[in-house]
C-alpha atoms as a PDB file:
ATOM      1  CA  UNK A   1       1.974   1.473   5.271  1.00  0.00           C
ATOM      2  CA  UNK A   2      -1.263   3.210   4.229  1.00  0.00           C
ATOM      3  CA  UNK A   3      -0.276   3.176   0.739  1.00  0.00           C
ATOM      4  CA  UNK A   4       0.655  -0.615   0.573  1.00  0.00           C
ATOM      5  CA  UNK A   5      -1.426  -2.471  -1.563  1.00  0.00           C
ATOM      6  CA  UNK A   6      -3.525  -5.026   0.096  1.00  0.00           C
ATOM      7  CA  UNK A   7      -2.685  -7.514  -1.718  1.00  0.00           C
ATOM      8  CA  UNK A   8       1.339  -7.048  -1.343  1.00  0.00           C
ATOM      9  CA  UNK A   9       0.695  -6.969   2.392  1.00  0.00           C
ATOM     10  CA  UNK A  10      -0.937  -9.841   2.688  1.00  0.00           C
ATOM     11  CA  UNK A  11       1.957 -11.536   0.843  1.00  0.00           C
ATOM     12  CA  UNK A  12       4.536 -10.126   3.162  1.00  0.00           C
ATOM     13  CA  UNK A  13       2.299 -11.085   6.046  1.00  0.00           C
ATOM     14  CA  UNK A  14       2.148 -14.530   5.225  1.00  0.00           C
ATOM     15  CA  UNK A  15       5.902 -15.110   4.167  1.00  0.00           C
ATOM     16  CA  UNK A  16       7.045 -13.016   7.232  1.00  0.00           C
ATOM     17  CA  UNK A  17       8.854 -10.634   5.703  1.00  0.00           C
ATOM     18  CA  UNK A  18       6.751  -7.643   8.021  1.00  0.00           C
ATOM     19  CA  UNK A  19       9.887  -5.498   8.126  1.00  0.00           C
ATOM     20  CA  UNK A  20       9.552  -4.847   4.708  1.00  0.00           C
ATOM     21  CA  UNK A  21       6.263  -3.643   5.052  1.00  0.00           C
ATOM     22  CA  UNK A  22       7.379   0.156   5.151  1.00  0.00           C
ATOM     23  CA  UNK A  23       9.816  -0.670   2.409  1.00  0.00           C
ATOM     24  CA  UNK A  24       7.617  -1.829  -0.184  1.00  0.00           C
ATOM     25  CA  UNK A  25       4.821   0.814   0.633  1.00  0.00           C
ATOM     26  CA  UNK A  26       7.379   3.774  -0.181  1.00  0.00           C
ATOM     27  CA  UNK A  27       7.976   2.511  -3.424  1.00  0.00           C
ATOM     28  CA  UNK A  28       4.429   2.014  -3.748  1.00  0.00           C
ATOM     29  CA  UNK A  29       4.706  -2.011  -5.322  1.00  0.00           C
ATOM     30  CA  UNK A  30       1.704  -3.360  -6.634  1.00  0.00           C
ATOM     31  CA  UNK A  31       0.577  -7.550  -6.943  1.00  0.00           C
ATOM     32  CA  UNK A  32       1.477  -6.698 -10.714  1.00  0.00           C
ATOM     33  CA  UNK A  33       4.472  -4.945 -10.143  1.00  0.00           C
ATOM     34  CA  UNK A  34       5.696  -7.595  -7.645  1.00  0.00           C
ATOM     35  CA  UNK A  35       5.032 -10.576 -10.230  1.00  0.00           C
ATOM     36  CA  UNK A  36       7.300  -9.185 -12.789  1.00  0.00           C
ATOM     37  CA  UNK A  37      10.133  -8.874 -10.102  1.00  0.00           C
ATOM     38  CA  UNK A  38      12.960 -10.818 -10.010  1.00  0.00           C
ATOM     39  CA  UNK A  39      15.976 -11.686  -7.234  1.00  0.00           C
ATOM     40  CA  UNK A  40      17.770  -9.249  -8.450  1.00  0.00           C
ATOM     41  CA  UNK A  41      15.215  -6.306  -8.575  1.00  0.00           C
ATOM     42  CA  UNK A  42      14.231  -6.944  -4.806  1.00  0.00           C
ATOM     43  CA  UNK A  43      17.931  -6.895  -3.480  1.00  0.00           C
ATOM     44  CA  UNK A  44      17.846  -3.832  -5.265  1.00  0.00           C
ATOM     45  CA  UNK A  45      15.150  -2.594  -3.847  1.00  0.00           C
ATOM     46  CA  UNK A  46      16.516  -3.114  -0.222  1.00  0.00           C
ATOM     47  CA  UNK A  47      15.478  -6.669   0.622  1.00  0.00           C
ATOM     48  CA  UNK A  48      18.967  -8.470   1.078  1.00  0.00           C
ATOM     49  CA  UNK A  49      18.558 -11.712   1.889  1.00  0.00           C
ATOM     50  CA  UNK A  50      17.971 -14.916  -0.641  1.00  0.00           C
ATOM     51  CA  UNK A  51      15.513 -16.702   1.084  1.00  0.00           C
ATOM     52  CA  UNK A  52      13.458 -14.030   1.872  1.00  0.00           C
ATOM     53  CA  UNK A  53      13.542 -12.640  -1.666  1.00  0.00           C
ATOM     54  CA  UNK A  54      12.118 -16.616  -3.039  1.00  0.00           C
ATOM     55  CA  UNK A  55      10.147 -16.769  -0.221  1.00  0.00           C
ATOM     56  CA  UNK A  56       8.213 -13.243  -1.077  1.00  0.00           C
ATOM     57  CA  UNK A  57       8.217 -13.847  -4.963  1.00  0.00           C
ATOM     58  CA  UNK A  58       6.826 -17.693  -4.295  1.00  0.00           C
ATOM     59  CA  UNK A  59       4.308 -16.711  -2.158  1.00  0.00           C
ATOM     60  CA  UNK A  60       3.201 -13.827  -4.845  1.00  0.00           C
ATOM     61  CA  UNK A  61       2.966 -16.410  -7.953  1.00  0.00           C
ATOM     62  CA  UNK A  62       0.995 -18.702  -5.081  1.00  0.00           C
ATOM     63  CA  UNK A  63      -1.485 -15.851  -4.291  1.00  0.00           C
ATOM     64  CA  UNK A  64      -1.662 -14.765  -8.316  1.00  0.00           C
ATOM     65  CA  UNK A  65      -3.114 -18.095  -9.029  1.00  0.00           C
ATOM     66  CA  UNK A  66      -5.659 -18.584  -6.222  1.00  0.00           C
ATOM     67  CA  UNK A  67      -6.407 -15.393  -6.729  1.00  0.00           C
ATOM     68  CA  UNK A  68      -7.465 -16.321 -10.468  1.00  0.00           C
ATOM     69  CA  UNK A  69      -8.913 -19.703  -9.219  1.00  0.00           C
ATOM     70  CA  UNK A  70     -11.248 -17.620  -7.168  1.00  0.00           C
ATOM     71  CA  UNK A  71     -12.335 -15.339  -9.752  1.00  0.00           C
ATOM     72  CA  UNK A  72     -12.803 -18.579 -12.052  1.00  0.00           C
ATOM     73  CA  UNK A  73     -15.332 -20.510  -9.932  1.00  0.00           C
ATOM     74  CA  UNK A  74     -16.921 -17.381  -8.240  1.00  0.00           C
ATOM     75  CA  UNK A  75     -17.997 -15.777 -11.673  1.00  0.00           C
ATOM     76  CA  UNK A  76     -21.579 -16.947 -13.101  1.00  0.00           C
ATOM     77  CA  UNK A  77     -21.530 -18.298 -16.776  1.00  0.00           C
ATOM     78  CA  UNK A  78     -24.270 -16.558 -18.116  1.00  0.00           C
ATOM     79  CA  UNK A  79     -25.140 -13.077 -17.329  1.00  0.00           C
ATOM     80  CA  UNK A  80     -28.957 -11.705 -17.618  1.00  0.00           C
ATOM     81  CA  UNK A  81     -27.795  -8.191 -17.707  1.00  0.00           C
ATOM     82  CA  UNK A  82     -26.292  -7.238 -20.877  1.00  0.00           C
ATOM     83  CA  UNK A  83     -23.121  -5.287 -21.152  1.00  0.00           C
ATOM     84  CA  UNK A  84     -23.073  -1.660 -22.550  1.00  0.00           C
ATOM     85  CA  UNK A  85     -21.793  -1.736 -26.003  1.00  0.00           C
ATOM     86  CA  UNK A  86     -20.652   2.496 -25.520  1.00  0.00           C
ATOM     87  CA  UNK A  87     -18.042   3.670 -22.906  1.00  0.00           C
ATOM     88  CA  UNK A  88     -20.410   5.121 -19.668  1.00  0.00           C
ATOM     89  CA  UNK A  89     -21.096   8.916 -20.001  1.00  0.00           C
ATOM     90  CA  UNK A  90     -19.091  11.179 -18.238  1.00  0.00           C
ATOM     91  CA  UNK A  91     -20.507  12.384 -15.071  1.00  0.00           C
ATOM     92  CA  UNK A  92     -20.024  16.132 -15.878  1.00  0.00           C
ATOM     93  CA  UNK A  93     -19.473  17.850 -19.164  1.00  0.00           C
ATOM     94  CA  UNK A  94     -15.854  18.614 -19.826  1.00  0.00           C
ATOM     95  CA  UNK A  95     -15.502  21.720 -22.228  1.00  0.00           C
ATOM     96  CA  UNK A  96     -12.170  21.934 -23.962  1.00  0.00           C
ATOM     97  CA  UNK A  97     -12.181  25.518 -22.625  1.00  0.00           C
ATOM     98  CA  UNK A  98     -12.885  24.455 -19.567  1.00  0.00           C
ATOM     99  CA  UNK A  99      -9.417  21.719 -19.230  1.00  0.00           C
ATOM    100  CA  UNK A 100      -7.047  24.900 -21.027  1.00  0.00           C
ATOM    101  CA  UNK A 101      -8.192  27.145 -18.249  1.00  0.00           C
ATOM    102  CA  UNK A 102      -5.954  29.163 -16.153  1.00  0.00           C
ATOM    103  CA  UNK A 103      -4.438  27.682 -13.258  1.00  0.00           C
ATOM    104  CA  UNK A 104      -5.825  28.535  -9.978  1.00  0.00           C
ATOM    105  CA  UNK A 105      -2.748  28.589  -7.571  1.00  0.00           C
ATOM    106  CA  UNK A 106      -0.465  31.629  -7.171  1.00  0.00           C
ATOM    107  CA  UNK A 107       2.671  31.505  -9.252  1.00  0.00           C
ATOM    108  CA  UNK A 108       5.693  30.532  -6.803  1.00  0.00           C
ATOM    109  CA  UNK A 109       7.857  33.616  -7.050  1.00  0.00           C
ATOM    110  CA  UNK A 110      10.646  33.159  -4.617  1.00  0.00           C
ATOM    111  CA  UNK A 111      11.865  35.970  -2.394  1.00  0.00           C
ATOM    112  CA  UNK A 112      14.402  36.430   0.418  1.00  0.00           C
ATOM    113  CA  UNK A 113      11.702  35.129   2.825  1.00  0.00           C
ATOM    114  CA  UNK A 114      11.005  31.783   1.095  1.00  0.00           C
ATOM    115  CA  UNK A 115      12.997  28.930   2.609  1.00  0.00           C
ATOM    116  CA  UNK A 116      13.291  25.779  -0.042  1.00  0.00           C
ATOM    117  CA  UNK A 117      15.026  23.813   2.454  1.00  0.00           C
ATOM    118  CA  UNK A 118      15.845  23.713   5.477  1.00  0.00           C
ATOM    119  CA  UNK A 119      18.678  22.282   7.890  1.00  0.00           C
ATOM    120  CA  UNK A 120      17.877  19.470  10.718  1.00  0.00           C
ATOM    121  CA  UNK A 121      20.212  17.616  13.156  1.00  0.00           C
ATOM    122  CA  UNK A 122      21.502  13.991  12.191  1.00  0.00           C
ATOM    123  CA  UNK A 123      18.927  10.913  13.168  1.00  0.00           C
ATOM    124  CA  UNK A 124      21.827   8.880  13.417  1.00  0.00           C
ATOM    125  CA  UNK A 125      23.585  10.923  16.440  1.00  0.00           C
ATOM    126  CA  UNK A 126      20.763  13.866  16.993  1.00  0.00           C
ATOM    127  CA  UNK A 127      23.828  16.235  17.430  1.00  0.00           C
ATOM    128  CA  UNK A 128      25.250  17.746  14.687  1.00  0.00           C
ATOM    129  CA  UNK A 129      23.175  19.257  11.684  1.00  0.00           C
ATOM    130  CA  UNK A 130      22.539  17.017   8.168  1.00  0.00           C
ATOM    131  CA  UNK A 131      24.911  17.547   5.329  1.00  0.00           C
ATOM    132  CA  UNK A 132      25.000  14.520   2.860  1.00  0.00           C
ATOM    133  CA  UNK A 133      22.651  13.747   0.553  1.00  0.00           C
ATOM    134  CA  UNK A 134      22.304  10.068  -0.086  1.00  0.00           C
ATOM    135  CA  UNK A 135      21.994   8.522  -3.919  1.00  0.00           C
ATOM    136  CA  UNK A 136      19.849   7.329  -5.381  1.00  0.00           C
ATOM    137  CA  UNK A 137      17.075   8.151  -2.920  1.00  0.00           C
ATOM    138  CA  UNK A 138      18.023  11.764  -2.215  1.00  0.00           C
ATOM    139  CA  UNK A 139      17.890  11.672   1.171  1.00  0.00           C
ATOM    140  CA  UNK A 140      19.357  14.669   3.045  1.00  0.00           C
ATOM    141  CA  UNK A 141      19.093  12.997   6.715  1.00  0.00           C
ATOM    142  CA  UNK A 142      22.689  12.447   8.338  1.00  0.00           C
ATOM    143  CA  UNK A 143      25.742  14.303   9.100  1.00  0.00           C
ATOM    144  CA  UNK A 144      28.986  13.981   7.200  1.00  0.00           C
ATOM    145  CA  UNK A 145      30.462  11.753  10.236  1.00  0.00           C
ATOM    146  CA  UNK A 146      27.557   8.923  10.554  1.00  0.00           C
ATOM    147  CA  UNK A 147      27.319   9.000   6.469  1.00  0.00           C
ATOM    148  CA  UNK A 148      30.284   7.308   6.053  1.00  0.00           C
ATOM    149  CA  UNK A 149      29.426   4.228   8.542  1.00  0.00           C
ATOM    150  CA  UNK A 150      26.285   3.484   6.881  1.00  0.00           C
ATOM    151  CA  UNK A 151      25.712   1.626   3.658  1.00  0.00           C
ATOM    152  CA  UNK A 152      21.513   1.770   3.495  1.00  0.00           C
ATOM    153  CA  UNK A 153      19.726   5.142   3.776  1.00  0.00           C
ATOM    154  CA  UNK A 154      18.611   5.226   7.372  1.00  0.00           C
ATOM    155  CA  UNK A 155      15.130   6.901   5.711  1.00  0.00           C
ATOM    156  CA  UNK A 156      14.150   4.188   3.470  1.00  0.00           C
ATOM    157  CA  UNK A 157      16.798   1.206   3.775  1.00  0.00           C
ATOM    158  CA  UNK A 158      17.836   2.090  -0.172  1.00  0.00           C
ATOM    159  CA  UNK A 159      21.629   0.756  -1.050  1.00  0.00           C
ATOM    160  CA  UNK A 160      23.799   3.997  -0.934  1.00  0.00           C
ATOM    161  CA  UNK A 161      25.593   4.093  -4.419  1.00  0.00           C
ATOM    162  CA  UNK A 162      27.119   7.517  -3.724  1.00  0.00           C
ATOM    163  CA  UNK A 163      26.897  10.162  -1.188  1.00  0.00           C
ATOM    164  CA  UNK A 164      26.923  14.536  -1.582  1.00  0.00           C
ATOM    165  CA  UNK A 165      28.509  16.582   1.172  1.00  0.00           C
ATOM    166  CA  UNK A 166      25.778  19.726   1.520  1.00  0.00           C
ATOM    167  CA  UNK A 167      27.821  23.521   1.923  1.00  0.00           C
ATOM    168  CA  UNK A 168      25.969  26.433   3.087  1.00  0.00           C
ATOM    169  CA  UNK A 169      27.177  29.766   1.123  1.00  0.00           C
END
């Protein structure tokens, strides 16, 4: 929820919809990203029910404009200072040399000894290891029993389209 805009949050705060607060911060949705949403792009995303869905895009299009009302009658008319007709300066001088340079981490080489994943037990039953990888969110987080009884990801509460059964050679 760290990543959540403000703005979003205060718009599921208000409609309640604060179960969708984890939701909509790991798909990082912005005010502007939420005002071009529709229905249909919000069941998508996870949130299921109608009402909820008009009640969060309402309440956006509410906040939008007394957001802009705000800005409208909180904004002087004239300005004294005058505005710089030349972008601002950059801060410190960037040499094209300097951008092309070498990259400073290692190059990843892997070896016998690197692991580039690893196996952990089910969150559904917290027996038996994980071995299906959920679509479209890629989720590797359930065994091949529980995977078949749910229909969102139990990690982010994406619609399953398809699942992957994981084998170990």
């Amino acid at each position: 929820e760290l990543g959540l805009d403000k703005d979003v949050k205060s718009i599921l705060l208000d409609v309640p919809a604060i179960e969708y607060l984890p939701l909509f911060a790991s798909k990082r949705i912005s005010l502007s990203t939420l005002l071009n949403f529709t229905t249909k792009d919000l069941k998508k995303m996870g949130v299921l029910d109608d009402e909820v869905c008009e009640a969060i895009l309402d309440k956006a299009h509410e906040y939008f404009k007394n957001m802009q009302a705000e800005e409208k009658y909180s904004l002087p008319e004239f300005s004294d200072v005058p505005e710089p007709s030349a972008p601002p300066e950059p801060s410190t001088p960037t040499e094209p040399e300097e951008i092309l340079s070498e990259p400073t981490a290692p190059p990843l080489s892997p070896d016998d000894d690197t692991k580039l994943w690893c196996q952990t037990e089910c969150v559904i039953c917290l027996d038996v290891q994980t071995s299906s990888v959920f679509l479209p969110c890629g989720h590797v987080c359930c065994c091949r029993d529980c995977s078949k009884k749910v229909e969102l990801c139990p990690m982010c509460r994406t619609t399953i389209s398809s699942r992957f059964i994981l084998t170990v050679s």
